[in-house]
Protein backbone atom coordinates (compact mmCIF):
# COMPACT_ATOMS: atom_id res chain seq x y z
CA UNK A 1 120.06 61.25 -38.60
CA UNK A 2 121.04 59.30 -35.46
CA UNK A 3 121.32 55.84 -36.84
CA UNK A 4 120.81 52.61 -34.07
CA UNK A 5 123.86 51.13 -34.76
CA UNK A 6 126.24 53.88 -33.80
CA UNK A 7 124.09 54.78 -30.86
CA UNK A 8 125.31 50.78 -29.60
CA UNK A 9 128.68 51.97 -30.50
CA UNK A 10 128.72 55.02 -28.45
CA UNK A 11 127.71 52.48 -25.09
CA UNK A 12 130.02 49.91 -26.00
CA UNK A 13 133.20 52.34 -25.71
CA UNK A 14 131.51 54.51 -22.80
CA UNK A 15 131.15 51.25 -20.89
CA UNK A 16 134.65 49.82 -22.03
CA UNK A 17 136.52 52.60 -21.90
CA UNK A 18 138.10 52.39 -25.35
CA UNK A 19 137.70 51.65 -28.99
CA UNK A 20 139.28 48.28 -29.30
CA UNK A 21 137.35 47.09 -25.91
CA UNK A 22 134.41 48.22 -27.73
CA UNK A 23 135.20 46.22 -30.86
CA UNK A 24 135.78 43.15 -29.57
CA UNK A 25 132.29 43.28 -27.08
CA UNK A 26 130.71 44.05 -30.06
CA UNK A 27 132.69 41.64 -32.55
CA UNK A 28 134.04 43.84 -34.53
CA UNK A 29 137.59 46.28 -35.36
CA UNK A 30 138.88 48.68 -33.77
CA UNK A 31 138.88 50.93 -36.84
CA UNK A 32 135.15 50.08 -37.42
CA UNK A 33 134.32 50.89 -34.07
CA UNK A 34 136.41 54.67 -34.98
CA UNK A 35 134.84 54.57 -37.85
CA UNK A 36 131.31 54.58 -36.88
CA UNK A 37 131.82 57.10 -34.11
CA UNK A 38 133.38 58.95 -36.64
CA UNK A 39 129.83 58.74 -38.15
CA UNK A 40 127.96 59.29 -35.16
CA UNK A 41 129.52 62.51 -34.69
CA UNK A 42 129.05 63.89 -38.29
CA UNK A 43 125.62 63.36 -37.69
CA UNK A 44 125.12 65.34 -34.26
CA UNK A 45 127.25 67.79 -35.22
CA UNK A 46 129.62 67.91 -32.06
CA UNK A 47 132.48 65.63 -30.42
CA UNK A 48 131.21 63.27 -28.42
CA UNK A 49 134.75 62.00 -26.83
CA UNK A 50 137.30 63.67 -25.50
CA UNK A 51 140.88 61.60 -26.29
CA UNK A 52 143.69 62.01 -24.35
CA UNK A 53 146.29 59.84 -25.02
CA UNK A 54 144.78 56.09 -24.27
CA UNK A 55 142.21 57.31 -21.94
CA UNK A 56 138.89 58.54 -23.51
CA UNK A 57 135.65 60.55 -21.90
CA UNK A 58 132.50 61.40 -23.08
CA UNK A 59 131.45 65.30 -23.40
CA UNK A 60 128.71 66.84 -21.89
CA UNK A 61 126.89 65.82 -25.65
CA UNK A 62 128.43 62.24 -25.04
CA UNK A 63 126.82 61.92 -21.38
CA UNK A 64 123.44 63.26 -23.20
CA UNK A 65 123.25 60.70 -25.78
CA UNK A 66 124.31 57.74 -23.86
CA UNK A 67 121.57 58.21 -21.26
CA UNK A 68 119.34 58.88 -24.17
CA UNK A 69 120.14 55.52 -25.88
CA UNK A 70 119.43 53.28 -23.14
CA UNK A 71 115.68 54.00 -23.88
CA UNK A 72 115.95 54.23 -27.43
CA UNK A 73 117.78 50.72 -27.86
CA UNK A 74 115.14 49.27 -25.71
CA UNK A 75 112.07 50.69 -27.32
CA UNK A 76 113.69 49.57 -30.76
CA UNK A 77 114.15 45.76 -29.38
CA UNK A 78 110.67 45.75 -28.21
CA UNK A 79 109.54 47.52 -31.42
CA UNK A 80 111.33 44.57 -33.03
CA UNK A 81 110.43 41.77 -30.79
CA UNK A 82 106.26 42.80 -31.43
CA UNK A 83 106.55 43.33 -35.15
CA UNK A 84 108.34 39.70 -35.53
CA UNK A 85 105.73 38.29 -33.29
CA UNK A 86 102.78 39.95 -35.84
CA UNK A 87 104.70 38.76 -38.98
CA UNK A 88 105.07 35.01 -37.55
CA UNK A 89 101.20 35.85 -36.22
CA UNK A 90 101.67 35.23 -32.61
CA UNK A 91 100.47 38.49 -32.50
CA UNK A 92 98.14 40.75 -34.46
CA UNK A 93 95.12 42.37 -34.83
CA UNK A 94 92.19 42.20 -37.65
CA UNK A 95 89.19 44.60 -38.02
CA UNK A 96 86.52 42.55 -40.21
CA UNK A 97 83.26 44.00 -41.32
CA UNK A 98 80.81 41.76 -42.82
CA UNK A 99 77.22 41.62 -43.68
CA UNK A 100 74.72 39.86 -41.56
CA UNK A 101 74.26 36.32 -43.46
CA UNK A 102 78.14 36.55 -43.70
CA UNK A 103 78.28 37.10 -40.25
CA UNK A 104 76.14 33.58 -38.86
CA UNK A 105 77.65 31.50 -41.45
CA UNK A 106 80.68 32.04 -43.18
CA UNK A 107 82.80 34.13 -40.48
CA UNK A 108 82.09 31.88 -36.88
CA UNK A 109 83.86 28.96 -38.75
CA UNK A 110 86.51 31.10 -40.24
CA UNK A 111 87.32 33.08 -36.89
CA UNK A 112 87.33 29.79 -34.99
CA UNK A 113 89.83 28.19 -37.45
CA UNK A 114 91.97 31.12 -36.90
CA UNK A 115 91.96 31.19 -33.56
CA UNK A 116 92.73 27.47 -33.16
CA UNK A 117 95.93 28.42 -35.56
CA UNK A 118 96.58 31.34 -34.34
CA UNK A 119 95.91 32.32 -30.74
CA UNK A 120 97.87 35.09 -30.83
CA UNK A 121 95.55 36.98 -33.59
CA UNK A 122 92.85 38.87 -32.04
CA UNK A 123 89.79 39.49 -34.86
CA UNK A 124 87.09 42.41 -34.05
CA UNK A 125 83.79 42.28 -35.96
CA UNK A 126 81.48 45.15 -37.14
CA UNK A 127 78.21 44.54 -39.64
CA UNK A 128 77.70 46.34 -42.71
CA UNK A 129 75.75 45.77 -45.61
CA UNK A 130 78.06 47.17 -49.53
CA UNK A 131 78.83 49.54 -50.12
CA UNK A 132 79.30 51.11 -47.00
CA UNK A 133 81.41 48.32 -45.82
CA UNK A 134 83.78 49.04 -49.04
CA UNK A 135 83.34 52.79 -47.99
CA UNK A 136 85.02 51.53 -43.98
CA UNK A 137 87.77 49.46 -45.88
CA UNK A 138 88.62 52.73 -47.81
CA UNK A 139 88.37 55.14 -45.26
CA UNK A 140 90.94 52.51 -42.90
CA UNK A 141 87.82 51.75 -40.64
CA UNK A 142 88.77 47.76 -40.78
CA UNK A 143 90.67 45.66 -42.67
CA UNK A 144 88.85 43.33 -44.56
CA UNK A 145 85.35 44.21 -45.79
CA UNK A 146 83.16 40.85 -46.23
CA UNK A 147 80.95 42.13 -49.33
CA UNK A 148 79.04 40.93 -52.31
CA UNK A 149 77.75 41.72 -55.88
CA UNK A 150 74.94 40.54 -58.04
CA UNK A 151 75.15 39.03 -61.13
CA UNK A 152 74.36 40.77 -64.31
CA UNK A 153 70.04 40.56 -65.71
CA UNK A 154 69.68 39.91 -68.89
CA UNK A 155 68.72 42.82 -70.53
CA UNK A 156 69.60 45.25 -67.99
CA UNK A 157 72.74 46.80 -69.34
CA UNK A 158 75.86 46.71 -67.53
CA UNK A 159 74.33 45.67 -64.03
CA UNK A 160 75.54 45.63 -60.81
CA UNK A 161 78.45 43.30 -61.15
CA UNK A 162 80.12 45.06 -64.38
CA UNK A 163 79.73 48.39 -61.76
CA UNK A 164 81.35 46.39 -58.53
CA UNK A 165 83.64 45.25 -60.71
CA UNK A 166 84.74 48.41 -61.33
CA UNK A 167 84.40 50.46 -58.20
CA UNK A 168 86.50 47.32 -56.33
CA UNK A 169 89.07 48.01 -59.46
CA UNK A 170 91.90 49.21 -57.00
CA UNK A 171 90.98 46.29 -54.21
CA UNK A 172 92.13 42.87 -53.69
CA UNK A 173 89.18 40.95 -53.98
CA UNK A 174 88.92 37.36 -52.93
CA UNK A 175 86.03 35.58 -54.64
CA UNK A 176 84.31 33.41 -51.88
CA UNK A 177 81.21 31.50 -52.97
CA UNK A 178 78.48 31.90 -55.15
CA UNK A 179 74.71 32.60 -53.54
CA UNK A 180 71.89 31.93 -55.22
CA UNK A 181 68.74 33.17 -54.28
CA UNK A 182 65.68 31.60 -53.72
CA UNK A 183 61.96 32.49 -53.47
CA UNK A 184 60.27 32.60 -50.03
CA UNK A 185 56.80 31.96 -49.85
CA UNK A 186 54.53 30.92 -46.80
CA UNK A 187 54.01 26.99 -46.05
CA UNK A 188 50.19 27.64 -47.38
CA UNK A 189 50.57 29.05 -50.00
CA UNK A 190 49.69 27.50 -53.35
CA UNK A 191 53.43 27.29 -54.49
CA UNK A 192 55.01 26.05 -51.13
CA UNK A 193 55.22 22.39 -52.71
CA UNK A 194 56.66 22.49 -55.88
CA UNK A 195 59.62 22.41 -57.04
CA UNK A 196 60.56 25.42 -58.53
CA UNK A 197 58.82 28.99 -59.06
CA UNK A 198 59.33 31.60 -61.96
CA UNK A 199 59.23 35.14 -60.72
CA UNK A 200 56.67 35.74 -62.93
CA UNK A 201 54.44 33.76 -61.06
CA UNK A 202 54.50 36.00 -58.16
CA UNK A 203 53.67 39.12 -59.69
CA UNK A 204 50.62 39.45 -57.84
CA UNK A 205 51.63 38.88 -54.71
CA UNK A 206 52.80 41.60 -51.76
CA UNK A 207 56.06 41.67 -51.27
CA UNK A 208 58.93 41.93 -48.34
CA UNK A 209 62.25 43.21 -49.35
CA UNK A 210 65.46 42.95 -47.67
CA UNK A 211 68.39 45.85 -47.87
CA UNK A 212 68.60 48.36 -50.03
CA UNK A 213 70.98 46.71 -52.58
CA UNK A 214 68.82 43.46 -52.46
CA UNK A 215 66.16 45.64 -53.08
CA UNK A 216 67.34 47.26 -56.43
CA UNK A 217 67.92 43.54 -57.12
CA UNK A 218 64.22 42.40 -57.02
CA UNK A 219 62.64 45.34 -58.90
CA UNK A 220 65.37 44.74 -61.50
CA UNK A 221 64.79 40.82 -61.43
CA UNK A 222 61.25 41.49 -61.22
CA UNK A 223 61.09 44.30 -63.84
CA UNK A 224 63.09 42.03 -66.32
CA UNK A 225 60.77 39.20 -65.90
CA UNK A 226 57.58 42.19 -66.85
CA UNK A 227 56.11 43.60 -63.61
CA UNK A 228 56.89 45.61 -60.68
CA UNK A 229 56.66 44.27 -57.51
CA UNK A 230 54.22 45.58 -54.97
CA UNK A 231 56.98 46.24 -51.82
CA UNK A 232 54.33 46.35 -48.81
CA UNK A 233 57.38 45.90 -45.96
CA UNK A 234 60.85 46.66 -46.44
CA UNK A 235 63.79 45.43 -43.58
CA UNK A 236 67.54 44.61 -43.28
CA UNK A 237 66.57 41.76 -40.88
CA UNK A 238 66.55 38.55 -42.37
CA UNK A 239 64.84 36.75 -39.57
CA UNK A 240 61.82 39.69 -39.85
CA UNK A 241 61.55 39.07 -43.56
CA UNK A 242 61.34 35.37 -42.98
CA UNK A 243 58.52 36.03 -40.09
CA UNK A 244 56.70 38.04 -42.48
CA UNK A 245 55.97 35.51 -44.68
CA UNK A 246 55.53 33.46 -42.27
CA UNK A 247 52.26 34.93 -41.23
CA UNK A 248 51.32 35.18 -44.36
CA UNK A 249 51.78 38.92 -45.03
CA UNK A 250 53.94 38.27 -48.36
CA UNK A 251 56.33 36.54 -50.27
CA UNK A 252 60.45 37.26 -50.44
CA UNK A 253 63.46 36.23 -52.50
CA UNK A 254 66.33 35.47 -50.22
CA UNK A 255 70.08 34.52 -50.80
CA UNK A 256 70.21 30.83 -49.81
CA UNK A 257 73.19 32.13 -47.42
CA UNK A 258 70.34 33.85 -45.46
CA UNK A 259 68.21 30.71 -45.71
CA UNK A 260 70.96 28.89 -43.79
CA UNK A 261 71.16 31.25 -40.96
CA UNK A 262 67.73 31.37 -39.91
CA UNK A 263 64.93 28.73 -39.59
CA UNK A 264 62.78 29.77 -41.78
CA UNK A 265 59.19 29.05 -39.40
CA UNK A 266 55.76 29.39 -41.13
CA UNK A 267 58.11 29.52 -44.55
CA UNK A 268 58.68 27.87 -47.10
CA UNK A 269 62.13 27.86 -49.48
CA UNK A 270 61.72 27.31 -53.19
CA UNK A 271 63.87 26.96 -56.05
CA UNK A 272 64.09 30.00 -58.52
CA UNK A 273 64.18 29.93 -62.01
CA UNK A 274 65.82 31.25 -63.71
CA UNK A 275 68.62 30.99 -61.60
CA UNK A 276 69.34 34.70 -59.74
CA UNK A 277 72.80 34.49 -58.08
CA UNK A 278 75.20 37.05 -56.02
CA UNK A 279 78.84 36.75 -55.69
CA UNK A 280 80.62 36.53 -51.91
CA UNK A 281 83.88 38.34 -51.67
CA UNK A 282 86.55 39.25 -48.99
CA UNK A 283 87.69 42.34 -50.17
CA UNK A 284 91.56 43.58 -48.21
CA UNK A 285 93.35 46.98 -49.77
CA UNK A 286 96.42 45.59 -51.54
CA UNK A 287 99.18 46.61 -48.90
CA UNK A 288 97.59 45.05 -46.09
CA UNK A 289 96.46 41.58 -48.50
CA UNK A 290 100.29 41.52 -47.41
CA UNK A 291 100.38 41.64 -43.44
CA UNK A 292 100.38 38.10 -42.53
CA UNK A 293 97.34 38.38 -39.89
CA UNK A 294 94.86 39.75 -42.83
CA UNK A 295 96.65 36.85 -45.19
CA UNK A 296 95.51 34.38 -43.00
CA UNK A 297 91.70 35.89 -42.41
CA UNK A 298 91.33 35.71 -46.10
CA UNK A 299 93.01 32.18 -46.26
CA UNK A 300 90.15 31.05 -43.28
CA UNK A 301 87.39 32.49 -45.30
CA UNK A 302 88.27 30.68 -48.67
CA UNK A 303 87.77 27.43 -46.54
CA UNK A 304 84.96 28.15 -44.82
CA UNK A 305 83.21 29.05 -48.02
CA UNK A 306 84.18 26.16 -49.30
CA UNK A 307 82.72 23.70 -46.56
CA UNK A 308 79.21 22.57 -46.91
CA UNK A 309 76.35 24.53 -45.72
């Protein structure tokens, strides 16, 4: 293997003329300088000088390798020169998927922070609801996967958090924020003004439901509490859910993160009870948790989590 270091030995003493020339343009011995040529020619198999008393050429192998090494030694600096700029972030790049109410709150405010820190970073985003965000972050489809899991119902077994929990087992997760859902009814309804609603208490109403894992969620919520709930429209789109029941066709339970990203018209947000909560995560694999770029994504959306609403 041709090793960098004896490949600026070999252009040293072709440009110099000589071993101790070489050394001392290079600050170093003349026997280190043999030495390493020494090396250089164990490696490649064939004599690379030609010695003839105190003058010295290069062989047709020489000749080879020293026009060779021009281009190598400069691809290697610049290697160098853009992997030190990534690791001090004035460079870098970081793929973040996130779900939609992730994506109007909690990322703008982390993506600008980074930015104004780090100009240098360039972030691309792409939406996707768990797990098929968790299945991009596997599959090396982005970087960090923004992602969330529902706390355990009473009764219900092991529940979706003991079975994130375990599925992001060989992740880095980053615990964000807890979201706690609320109940969405429309402004005329009977329940728009008080304080708080039981589930049970909307058991006869139709219902919209949001994505497919916030789905499973309300039949289990609404299953525990002793009915099943009568799904008449089903949609990823928050602000569609929210116009639903805004014209009256139904009622909804919505994260508050969701609540906070669109204005809920014709709606009305209530308090649930008992308290139904998810947990907001940045999930990263563990090698690239260490690249400073992702680092510093992660470090962005801890704060913006943390800000107020």
């Amino acid at each position: 293997m041709i090793e960098a270091r004896h490949l600026r030995v070999l252009r040293a003493v072709a440009a110099t003329g000589s071993f101790s020339a070489a050394g001392r343009e290079l600050g170093c011995t003349q026997p280190a300088v043999s030495q390493q040529m020494k090396a250089l020619e164990t490696s490649v198999g064939t004599p690379l000088l030609v010695r003839n008393g105190r003058e010295m050429r290069l062989t047709q192998a020489g000749e080879a390798l020293v026009r060779h090494a021009a281009g190598i030694l400069s691809g290697l600096t610049a290697a160098e020169e853009e992997v030190a700029a990534i690791a001090g972030l004035r460079a870098g790049r970081v793929r973040l998927v996130s779900f939609p109410s992730g994506s109007s709150t909690l990322v703008p405010t982390a993506l600008a922070a980074l930015r104004a820190d780090h100009p240098g970073t360039r972030v691309s985003l792409e939406e996707a609801e768990p797990p098929n965000s968790v299945e991009l972050l596997r599959g090396g489809d982005c970087d960090v996967a923004l992602a969330f899991r529902y706390a355990r119902v009473a009764g219900r077994g092991a529940g979706a958090e003991g079975a994130d929990a375990e599925e992001w087992g060989d992740l880095v997760v980053r615990p964000l924020l807890t979201d706690r859902l609320v109940a969405l009814v429309p402004e005329r309804h009977p329940l728009a003004r008080v304080e708080s609603v039981a589930i049970g208490d909307l058991a006869a109403e139709p219902w919209i439901a949001g994505c497919p894992r916030c789905r499973g969620q309300l039949v289990e919520v609404c299953e525990a509490a002793g009915f099943t709930p009568r799904i008449d429209f089903a949609t990823d789109d928050y602000p569609a859910v929210v116009g639903l029941v805004g014209a009256g066709l139904g009622v909804a339970v919505l994260p508050q993160l969701a609540i906070e990203s669109v204005r809920p018209r014709g709606a009305r947000a209530v308090t649930l009870e008992p308290a139904v909560r998810r947990e907001i995560v940045a999930l990263t694999l563990p090698d690239l948790a260490q690249v400073p770029a992702v680092a510093a994504t992660l470090e962005q959306l801890g704060r913006a989590a943390a800000r107020p609403m």
